[in-house]
C-alpha atoms as a PDB file:
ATOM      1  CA  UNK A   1      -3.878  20.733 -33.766  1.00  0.00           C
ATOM      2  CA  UNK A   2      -3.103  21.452 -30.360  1.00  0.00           C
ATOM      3  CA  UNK A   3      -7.049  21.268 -29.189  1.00  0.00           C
ATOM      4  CA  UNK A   4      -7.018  17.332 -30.380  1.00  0.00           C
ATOM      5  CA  UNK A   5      -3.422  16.501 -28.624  1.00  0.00           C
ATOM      6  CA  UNK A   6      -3.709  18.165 -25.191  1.00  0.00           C
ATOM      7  CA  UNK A   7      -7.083  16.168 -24.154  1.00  0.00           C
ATOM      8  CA  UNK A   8      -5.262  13.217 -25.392  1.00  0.00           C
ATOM      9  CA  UNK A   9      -2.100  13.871 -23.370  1.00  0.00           C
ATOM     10  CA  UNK A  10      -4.004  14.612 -20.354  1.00  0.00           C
ATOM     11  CA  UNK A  11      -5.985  11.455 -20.157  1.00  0.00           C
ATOM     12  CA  UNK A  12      -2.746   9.329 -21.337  1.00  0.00           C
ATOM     13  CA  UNK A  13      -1.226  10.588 -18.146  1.00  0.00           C
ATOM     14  CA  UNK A  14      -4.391   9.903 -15.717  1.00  0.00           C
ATOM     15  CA  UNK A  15      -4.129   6.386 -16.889  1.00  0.00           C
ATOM     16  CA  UNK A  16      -0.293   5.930 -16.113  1.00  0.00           C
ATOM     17  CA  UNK A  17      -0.658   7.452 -12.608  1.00  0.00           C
ATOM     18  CA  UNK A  18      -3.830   6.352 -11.978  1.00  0.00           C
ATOM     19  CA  UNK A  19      -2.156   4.143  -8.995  1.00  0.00           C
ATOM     20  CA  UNK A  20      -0.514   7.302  -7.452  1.00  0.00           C
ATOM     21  CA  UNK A  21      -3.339   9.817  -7.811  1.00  0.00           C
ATOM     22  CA  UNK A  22      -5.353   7.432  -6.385  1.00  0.00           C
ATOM     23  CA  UNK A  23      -3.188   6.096  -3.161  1.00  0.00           C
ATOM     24  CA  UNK A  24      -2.467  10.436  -2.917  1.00  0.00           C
ATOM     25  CA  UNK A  25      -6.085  10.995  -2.622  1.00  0.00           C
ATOM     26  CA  UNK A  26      -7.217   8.285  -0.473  1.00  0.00           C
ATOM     27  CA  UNK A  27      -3.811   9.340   1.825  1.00  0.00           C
ATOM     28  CA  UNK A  28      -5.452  13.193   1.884  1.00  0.00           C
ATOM     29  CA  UNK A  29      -8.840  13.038   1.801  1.00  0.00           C
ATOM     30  CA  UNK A  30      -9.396   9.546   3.548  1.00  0.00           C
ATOM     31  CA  UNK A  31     -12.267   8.455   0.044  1.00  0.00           C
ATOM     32  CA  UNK A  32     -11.874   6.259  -3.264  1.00  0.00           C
ATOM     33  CA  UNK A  33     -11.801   7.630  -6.163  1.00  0.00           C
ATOM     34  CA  UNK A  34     -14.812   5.930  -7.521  1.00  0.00           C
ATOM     35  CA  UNK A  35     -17.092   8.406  -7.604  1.00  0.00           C
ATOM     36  CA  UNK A  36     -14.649  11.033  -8.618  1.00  0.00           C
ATOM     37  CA  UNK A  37     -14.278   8.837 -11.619  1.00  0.00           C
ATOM     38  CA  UNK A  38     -17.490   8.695 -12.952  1.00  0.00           C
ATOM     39  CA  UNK A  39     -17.645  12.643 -12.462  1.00  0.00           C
ATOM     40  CA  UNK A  40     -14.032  13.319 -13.642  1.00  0.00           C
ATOM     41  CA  UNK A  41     -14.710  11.026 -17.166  1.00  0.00           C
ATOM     42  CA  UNK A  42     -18.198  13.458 -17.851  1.00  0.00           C
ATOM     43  CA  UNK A  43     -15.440  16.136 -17.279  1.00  0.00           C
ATOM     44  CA  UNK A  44     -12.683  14.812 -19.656  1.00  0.00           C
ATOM     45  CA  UNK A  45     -15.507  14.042 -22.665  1.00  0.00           C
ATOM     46  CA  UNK A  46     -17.351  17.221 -22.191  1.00  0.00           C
ATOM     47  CA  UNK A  47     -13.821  19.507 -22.409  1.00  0.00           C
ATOM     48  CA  UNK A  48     -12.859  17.185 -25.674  1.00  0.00           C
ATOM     49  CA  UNK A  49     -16.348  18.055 -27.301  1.00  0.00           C
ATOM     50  CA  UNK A  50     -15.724  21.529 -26.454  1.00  0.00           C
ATOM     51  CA  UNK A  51     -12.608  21.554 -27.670  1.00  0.00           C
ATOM     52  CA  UNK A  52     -13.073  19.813 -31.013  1.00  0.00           C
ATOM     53  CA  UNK A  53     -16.501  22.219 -31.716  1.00  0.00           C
ATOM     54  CA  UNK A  54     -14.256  25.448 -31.247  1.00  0.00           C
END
């Protein structure tokens, strides 16, 4: 039960803060998040297939 609820917690919170991670990273690291996006979303789907196969 807990493999199908943390994923979904996890990406629930990225999308509430989504204004403050990204104003944090663009403060530290001086880059938009766009292209972390695209790679952290390939990240978030390929942990929840992992996750639901085991």
């Amino acid at each position: 039960m807990i493999k199908y609820i943390l994923p979904a917690i996890i990406i629930l919170l990225i999308i509430l803060f989504w204004e403050k991670i990204n104003e944090y990273f663009y403060k530290r690291f001086n880059i938009k998040l766009n292209y972390i996006v695209v790679s952290s979303i390939i990240v978030a789907i390929t942990v929840i297939l992992l996750l639901l196969n085991y």
